[in-house]
PDB file of N, CA and C in Angstrom:
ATOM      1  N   UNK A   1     -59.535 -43.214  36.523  1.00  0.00           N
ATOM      2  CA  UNK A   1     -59.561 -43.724  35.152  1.00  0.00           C
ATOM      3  C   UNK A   1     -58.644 -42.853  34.283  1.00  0.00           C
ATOM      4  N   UNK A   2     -57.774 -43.047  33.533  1.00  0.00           N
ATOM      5  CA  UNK A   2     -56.909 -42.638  32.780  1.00  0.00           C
ATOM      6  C   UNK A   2     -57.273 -41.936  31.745  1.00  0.00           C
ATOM      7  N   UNK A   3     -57.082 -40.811  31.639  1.00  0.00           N
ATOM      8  CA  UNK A   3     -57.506 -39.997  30.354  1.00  0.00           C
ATOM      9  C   UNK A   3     -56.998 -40.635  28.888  1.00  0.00           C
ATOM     10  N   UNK A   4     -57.618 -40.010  27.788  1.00  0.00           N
ATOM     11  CA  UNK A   4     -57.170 -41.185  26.244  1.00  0.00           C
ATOM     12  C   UNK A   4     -55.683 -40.223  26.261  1.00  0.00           C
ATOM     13  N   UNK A   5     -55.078 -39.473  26.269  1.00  0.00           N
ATOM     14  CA  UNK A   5     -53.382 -39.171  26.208  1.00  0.00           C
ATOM     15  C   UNK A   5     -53.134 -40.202  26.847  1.00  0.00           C
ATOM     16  N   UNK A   6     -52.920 -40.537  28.136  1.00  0.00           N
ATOM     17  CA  UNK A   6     -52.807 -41.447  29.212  1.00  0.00           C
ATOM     18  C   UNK A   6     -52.847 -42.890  28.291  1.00  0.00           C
ATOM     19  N   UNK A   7     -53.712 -43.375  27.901  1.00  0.00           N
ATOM     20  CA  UNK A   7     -53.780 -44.577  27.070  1.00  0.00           C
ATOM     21  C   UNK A   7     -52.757 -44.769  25.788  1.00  0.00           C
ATOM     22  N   UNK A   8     -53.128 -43.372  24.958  1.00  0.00           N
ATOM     23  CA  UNK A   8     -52.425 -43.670  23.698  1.00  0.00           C
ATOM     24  C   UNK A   8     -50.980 -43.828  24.212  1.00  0.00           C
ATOM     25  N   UNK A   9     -50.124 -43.008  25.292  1.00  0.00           N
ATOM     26  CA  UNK A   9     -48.922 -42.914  25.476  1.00  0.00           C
ATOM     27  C   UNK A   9     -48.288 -44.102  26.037  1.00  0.00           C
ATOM     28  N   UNK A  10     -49.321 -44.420  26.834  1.00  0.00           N
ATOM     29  CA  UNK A  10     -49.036 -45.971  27.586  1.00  0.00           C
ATOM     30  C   UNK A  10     -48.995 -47.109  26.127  1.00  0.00           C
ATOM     31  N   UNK A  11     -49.738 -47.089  25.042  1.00  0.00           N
ATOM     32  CA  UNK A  11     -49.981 -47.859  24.154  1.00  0.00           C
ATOM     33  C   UNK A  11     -48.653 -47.641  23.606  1.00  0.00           C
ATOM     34  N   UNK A  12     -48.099 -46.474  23.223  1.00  0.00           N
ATOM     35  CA  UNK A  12     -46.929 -46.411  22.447  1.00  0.00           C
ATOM     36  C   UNK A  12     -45.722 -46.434  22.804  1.00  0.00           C
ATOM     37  N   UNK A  13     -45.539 -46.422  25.088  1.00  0.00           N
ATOM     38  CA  UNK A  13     -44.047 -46.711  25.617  1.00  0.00           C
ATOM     39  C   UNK A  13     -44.367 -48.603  25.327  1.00  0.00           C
ATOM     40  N   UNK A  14     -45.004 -49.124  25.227  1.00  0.00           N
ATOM     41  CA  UNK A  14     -45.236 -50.829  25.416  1.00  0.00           C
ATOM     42  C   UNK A  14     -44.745 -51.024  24.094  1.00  0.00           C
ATOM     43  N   UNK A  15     -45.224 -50.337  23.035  1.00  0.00           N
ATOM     44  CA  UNK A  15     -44.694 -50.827  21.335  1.00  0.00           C
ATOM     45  C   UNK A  15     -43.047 -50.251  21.655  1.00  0.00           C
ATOM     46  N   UNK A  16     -42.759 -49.370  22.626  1.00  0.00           N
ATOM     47  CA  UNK A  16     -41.196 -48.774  22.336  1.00  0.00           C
ATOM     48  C   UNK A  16     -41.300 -47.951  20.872  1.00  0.00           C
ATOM     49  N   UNK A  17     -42.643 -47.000  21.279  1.00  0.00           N
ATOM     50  CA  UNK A  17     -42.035 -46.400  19.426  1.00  0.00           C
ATOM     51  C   UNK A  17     -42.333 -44.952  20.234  1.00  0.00           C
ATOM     52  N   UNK A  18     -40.780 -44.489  19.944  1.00  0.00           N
ATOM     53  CA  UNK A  18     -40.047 -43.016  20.770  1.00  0.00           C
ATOM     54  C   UNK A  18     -40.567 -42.236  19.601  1.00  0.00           C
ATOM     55  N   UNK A  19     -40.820 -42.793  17.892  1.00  0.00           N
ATOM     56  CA  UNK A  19     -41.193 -41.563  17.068  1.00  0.00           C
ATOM     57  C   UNK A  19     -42.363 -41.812  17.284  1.00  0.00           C
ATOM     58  N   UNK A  20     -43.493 -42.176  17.739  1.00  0.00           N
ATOM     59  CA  UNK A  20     -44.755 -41.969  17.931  1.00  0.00           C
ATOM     60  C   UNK A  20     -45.069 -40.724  18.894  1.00  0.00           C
ATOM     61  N   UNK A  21     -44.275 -40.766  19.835  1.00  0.00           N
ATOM     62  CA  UNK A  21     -44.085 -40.300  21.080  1.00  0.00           C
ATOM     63  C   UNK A  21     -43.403 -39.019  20.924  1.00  0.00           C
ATOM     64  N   UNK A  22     -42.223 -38.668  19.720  1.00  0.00           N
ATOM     65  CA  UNK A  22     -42.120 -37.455  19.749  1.00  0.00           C
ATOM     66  C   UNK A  22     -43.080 -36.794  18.340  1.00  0.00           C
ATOM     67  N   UNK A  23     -43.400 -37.191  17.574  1.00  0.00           N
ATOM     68  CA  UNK A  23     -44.568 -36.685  16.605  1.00  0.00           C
ATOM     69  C   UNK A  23     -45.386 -36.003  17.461  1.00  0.00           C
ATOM     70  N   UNK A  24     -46.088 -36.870  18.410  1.00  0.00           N
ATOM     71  CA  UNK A  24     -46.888 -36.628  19.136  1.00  0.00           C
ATOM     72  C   UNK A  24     -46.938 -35.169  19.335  1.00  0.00           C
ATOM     73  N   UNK A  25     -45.636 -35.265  20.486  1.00  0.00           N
ATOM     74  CA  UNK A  25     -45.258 -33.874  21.424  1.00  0.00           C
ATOM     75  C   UNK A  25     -44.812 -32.669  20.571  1.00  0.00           C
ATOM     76  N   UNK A  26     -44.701 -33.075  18.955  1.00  0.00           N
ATOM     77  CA  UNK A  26     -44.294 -31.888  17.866  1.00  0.00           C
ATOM     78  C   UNK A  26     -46.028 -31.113  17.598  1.00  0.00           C
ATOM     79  N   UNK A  27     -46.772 -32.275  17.548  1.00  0.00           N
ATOM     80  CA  UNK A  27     -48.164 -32.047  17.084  1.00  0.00           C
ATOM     81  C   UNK A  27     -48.678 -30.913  18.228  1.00  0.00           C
ATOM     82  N   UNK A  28     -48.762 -31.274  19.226  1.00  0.00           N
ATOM     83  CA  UNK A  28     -49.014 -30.788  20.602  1.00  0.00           C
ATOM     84  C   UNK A  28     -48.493 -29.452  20.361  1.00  0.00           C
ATOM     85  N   UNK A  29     -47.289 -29.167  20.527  1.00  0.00           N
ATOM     86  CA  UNK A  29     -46.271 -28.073  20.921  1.00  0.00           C
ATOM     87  C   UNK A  29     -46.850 -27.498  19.274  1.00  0.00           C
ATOM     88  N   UNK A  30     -47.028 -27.727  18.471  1.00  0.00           N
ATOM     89  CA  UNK A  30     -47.252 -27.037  17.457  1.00  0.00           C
ATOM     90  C   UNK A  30     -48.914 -26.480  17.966  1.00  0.00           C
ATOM     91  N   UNK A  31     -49.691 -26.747  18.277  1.00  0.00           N
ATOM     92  CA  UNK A  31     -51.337 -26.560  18.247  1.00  0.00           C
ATOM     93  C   UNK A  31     -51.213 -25.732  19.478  1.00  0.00           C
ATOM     94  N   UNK A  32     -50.212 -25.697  20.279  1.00  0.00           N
ATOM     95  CA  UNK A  32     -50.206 -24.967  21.333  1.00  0.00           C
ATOM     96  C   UNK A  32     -49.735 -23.525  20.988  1.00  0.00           C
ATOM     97  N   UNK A  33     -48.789 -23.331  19.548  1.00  0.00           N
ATOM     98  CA  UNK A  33     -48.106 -21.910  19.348  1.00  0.00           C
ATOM     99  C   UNK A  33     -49.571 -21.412  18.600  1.00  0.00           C
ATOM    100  N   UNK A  34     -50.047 -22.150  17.843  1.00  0.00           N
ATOM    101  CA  UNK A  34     -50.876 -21.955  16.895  1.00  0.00           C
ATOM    102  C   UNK A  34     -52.262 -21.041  17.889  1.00  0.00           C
ATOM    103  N   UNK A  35     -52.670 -22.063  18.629  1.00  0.00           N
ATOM    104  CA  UNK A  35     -53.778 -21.348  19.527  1.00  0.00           C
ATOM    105  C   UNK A  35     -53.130 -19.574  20.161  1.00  0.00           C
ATOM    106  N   UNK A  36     -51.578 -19.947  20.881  1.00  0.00           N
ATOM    107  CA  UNK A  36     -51.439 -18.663  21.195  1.00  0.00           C
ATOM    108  C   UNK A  36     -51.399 -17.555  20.288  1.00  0.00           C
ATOM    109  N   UNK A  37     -51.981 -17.769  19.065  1.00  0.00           N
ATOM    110  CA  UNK A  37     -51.246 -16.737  18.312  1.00  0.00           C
ATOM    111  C   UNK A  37     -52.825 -15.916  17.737  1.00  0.00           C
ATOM    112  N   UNK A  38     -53.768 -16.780  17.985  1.00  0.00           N
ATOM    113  CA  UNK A  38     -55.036 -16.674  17.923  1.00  0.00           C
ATOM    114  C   UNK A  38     -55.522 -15.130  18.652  1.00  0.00           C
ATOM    115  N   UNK A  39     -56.384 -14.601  18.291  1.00  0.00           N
ATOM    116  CA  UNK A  39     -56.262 -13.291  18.790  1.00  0.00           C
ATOM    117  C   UNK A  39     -58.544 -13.152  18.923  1.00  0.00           C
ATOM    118  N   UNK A  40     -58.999 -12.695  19.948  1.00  0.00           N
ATOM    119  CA  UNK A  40     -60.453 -12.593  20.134  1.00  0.00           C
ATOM    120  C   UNK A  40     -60.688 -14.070  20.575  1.00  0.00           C
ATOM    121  N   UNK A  41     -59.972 -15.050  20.856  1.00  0.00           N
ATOM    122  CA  UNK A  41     -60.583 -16.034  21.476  1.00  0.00           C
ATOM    123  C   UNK A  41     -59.575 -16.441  22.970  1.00  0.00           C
ATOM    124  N   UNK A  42     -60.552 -16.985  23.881  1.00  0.00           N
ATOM    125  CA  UNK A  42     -60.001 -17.583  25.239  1.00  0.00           C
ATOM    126  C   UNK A  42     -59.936 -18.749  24.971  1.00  0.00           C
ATOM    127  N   UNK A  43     -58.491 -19.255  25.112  1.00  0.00           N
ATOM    128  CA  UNK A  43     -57.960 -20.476  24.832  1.00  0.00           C
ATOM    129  C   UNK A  43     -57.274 -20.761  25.977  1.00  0.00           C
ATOM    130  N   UNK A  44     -57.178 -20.606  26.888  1.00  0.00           N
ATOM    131  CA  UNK A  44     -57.052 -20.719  28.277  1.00  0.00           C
ATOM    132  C   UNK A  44     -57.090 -22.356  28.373  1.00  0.00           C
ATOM    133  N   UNK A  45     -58.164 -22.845  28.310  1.00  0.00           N
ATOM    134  CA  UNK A  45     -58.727 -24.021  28.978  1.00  0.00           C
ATOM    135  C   UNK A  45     -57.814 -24.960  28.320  1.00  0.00           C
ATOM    136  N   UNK A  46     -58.144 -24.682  26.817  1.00  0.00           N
ATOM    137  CA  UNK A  46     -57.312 -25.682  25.785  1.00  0.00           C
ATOM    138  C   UNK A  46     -55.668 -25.773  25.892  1.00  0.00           C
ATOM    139  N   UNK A  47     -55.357 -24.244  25.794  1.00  0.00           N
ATOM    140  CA  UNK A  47     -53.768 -24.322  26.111  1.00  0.00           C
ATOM    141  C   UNK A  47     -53.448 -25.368  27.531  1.00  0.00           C
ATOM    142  N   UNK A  48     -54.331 -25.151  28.247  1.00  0.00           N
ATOM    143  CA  UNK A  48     -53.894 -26.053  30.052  1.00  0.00           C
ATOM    144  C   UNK A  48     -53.554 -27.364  29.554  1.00  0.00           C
ATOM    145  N   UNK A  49     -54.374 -27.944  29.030  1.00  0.00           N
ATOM    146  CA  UNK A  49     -54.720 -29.314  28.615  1.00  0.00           C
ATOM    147  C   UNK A  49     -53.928 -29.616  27.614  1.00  0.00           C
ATOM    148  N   UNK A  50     -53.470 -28.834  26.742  1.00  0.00           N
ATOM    149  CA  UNK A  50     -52.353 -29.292  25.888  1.00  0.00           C
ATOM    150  C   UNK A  50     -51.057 -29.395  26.822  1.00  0.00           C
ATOM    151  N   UNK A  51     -51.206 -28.333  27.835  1.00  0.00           N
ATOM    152  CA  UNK A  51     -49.662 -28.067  28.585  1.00  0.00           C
ATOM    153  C   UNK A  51     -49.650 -29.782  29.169  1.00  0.00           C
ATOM    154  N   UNK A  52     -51.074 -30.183  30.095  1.00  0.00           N
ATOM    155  CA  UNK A  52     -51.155 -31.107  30.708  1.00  0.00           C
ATOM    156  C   UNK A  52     -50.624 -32.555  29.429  1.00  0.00           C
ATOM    157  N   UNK A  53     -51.208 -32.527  28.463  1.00  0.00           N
ATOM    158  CA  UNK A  53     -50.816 -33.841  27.397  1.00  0.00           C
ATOM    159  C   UNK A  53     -49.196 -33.465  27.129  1.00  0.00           C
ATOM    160  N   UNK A  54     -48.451 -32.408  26.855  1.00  0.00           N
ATOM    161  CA  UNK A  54     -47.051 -32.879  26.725  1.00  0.00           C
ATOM    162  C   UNK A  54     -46.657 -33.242  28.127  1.00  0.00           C
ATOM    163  N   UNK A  55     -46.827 -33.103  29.292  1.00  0.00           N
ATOM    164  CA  UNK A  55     -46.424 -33.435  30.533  1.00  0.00           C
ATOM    165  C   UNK A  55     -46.707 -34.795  30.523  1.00  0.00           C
ATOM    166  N   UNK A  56     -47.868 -35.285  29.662  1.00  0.00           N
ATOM    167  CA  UNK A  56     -47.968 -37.194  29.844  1.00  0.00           C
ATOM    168  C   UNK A  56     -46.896 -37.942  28.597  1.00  0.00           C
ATOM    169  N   UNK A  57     -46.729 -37.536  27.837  1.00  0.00           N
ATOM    170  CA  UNK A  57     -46.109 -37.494  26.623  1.00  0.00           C
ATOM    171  C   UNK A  57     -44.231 -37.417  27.291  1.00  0.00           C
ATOM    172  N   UNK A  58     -43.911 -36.084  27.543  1.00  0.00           N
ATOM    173  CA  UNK A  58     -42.736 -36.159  28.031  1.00  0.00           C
ATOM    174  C   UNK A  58     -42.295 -37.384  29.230  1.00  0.00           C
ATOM    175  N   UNK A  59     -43.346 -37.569  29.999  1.00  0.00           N
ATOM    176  CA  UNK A  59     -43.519 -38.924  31.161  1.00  0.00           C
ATOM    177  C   UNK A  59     -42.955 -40.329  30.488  1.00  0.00           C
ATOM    178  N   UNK A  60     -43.616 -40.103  29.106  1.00  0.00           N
ATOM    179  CA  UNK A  60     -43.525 -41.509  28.373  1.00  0.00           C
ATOM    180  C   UNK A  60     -42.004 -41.675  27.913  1.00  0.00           C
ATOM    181  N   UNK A  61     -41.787 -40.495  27.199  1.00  0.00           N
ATOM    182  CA  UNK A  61     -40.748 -40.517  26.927  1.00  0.00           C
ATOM    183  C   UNK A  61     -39.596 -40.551  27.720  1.00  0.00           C
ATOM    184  N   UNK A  62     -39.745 -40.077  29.012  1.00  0.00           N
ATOM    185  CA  UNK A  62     -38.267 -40.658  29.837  1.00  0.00           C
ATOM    186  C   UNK A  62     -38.729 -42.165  30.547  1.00  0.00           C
ATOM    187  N   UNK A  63     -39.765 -42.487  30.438  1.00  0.00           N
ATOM    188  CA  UNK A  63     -39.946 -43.994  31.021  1.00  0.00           C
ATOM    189  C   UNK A  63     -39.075 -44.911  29.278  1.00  0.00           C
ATOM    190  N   UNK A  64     -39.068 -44.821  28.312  1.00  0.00           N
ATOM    191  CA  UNK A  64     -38.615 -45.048  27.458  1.00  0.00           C
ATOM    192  C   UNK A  64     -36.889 -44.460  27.594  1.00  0.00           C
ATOM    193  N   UNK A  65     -36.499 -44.071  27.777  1.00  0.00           N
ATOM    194  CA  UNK A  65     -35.273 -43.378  28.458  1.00  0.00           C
ATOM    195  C   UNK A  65     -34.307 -44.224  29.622  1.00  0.00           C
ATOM    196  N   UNK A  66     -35.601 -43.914  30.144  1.00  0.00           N
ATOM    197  CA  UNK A  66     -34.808 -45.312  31.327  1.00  0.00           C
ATOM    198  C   UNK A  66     -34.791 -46.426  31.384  1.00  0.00           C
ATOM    199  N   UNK A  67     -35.585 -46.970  30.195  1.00  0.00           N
ATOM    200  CA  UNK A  67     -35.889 -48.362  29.590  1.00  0.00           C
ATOM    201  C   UNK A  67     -34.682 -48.444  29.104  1.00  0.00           C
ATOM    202  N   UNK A  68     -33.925 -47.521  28.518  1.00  0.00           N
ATOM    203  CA  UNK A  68     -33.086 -47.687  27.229  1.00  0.00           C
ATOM    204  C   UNK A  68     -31.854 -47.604  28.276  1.00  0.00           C
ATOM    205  N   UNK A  69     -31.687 -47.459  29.178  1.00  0.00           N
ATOM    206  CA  UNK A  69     -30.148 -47.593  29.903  1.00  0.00           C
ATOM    207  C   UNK A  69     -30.495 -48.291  30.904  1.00  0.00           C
ATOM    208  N   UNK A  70     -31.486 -48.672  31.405  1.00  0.00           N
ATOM    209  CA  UNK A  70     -30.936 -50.280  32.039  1.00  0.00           C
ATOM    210  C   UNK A  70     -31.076 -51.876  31.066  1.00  0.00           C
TER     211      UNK A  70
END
């Protein structure tokens, strides 16, 4: 069963909206510096899982990529 990244990203390569898709991965990549910068807490788990959502996110975005040159 597809995790909700998995859904929303799939929802937004079908609309073809690449700024949904890079907002997204700004939001992400931003919450990811933010946590590292955090100091007395283990953010371990969370950082993984953010690493894992831009990896579905970046997915979308070259399936949108290769949409766009054939």
């Amino acid at each position: 069963m597809p995790n909700a990244i998995e859904l929303i990203v799939n929802g937004y390569v079908s609309l073809n909206d690449r700024r949904a898709l890079d907002d997204l991965r700004m939001q992400r990549r931003k919450l990811a510096v933010d946590l590292k910068a955090r100091s007395g807490f283990d953010c371990r788990a969370t950082l993984q899982q953010i690493e894992e959502d831009i990896i579905v996110i970046e997915a979308g975005l070259a399936q949108l990529d290769g949409a766009a040159t054939t």
